[in-house]
N, C-alpha and C. Protein backbone atom coordinates (compact mmCIF):
# COMPACT_ATOMS: atom_id res chain seq x y z
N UNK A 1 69.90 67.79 190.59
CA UNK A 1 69.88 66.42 190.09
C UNK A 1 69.46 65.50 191.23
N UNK A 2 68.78 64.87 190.88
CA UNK A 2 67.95 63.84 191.89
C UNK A 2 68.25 62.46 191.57
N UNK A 3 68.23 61.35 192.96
CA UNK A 3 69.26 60.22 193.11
C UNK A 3 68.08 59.14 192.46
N UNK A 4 68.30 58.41 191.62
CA UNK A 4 67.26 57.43 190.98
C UNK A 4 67.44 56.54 192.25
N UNK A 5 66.40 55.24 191.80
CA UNK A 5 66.52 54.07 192.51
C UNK A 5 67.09 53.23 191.50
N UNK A 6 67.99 53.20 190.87
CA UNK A 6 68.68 52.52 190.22
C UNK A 6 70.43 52.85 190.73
N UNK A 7 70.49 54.59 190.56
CA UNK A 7 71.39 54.91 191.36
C UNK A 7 71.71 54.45 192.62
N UNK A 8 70.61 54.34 193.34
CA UNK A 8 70.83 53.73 194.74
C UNK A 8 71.16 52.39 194.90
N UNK A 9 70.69 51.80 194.08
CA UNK A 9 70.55 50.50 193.78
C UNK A 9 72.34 50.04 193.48
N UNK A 10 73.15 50.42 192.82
CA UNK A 10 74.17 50.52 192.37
C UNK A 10 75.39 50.95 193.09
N UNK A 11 74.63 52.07 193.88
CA UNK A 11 75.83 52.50 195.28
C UNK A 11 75.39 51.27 196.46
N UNK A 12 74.63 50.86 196.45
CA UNK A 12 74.11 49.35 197.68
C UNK A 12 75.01 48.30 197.36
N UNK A 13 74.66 48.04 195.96
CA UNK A 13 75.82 46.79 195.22
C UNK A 13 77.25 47.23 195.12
N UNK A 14 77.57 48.44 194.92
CA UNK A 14 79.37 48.55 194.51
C UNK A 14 79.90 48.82 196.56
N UNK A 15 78.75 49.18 197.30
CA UNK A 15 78.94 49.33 198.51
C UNK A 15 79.27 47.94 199.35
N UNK A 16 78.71 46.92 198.89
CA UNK A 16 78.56 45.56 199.45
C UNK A 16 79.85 45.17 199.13
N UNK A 17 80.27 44.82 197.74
CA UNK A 17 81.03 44.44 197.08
C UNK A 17 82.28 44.87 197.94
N UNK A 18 82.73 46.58 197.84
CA UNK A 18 83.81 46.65 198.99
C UNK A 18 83.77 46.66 200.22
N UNK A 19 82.90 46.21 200.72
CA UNK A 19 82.82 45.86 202.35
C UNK A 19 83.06 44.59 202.67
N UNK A 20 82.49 43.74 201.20
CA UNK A 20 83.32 42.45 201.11
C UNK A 20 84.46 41.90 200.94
N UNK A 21 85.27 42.61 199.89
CA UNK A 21 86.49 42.49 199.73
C UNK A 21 87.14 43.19 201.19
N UNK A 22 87.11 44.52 201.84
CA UNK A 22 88.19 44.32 202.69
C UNK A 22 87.61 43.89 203.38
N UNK A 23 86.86 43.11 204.07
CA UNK A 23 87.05 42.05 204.93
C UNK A 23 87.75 41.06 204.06
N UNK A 24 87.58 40.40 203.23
CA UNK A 24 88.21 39.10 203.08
C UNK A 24 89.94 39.79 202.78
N UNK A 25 90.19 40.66 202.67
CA UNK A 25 91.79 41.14 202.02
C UNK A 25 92.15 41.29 203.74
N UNK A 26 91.28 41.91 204.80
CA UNK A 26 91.78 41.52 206.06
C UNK A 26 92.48 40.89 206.59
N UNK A 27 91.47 39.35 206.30
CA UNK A 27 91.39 37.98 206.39
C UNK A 27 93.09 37.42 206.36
N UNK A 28 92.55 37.58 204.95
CA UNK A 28 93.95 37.15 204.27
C UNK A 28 95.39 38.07 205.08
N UNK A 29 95.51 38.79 204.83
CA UNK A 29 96.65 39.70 205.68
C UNK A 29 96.53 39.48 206.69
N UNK A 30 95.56 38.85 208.01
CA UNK A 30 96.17 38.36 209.04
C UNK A 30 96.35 36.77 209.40
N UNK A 31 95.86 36.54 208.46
CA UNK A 31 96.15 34.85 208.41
C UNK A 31 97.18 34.16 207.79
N UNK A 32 97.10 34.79 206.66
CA UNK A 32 98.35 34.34 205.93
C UNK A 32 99.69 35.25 206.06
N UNK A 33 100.39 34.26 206.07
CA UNK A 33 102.44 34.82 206.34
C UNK A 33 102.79 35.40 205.86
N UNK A 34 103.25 36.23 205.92
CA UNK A 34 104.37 37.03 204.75
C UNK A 34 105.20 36.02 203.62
N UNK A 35 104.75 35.91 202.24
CA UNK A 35 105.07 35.16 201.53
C UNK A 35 104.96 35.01 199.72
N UNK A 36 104.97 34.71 198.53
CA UNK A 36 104.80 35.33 197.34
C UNK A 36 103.29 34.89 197.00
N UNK A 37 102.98 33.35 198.48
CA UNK A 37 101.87 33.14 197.62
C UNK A 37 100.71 34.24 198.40
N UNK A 38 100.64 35.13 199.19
CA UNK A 38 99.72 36.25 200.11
C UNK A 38 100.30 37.35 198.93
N UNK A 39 100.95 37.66 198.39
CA UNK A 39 101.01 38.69 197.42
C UNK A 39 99.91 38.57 196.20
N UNK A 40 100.49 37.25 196.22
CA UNK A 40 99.72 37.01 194.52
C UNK A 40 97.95 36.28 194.95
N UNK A 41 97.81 36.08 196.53
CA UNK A 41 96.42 36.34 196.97
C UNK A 41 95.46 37.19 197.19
N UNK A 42 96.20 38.47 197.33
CA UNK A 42 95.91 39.63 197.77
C UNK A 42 95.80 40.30 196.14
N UNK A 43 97.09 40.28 195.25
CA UNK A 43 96.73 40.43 193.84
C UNK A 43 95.30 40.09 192.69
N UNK A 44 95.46 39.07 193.23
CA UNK A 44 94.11 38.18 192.62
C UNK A 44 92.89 38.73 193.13
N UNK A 45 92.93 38.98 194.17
CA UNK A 45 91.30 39.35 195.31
C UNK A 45 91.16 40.89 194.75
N UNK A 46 92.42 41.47 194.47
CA UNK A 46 92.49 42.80 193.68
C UNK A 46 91.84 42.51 192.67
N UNK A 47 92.52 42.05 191.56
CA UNK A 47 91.97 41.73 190.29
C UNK A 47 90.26 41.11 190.28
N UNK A 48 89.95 40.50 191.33
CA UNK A 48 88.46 39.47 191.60
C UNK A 48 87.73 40.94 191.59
N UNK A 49 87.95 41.65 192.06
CA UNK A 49 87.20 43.28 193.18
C UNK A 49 87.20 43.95 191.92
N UNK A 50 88.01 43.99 190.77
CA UNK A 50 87.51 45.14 189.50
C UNK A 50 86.70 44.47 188.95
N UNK A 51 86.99 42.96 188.48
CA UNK A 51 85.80 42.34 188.05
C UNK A 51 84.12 42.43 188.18
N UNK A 52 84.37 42.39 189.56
CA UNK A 52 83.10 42.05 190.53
C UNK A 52 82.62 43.65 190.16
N UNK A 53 83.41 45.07 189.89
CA UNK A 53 82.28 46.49 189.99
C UNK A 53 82.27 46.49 188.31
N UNK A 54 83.06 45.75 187.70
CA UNK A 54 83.04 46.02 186.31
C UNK A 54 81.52 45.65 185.80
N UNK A 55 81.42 43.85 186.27
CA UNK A 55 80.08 43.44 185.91
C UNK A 55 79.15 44.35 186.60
N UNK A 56 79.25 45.19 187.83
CA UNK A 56 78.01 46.01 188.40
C UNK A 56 77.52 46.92 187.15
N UNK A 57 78.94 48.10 187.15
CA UNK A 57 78.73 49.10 186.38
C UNK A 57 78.59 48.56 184.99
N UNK A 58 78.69 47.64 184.34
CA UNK A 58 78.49 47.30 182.50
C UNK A 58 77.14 47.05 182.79
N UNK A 59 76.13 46.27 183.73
CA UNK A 59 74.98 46.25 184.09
C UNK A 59 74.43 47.45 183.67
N UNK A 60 74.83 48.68 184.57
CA UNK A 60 74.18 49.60 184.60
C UNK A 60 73.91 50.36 183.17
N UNK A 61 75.45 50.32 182.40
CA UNK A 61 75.67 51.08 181.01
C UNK A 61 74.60 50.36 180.09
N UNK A 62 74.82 49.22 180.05
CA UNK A 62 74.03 48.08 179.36
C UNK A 62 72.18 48.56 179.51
N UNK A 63 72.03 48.63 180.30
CA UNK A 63 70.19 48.91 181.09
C UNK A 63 69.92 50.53 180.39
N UNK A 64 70.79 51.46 180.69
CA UNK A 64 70.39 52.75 180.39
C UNK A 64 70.71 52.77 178.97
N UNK A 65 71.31 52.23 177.96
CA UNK A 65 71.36 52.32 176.72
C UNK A 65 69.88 51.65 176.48
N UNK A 66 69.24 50.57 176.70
CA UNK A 66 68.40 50.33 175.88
C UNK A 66 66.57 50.95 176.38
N UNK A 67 67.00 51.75 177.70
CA UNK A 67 65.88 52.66 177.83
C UNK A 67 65.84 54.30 176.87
């Protein structure tokens, strides 16, 4: 099985995406205090990060259904 350029294309974007988030979840964990509102920052940036590969990968499902 051989790697498309769409495949690649998709490991570049879901690759970016978490290189972005832990830096910014870094961020956050050394800047901010131990506290409920760094839980529920760190929660959210969680929740932002499935979002962010959901829209990648529905992209992808979306594109190969109508080829």
């Amino acid at each position: 099985m051989s790697i498309t350029k769409q495949d690649r294309d998709v490991f570049d974007r879901l690759t970016q995406l978490f290189e972005g988030y832990t830096q910014l979840q870094r961020v956050v964990d050394s800047v901010c205090p131990h506290s409920n509102q760094k839980l529920v920052a760190i929660a959210e940036l969680e929740k932002s990060a499935t979002w962010a590969i959901k829209a990648v990968m529905f992209n992808v499902f979306k594109s190969t259904r109508q080829t």
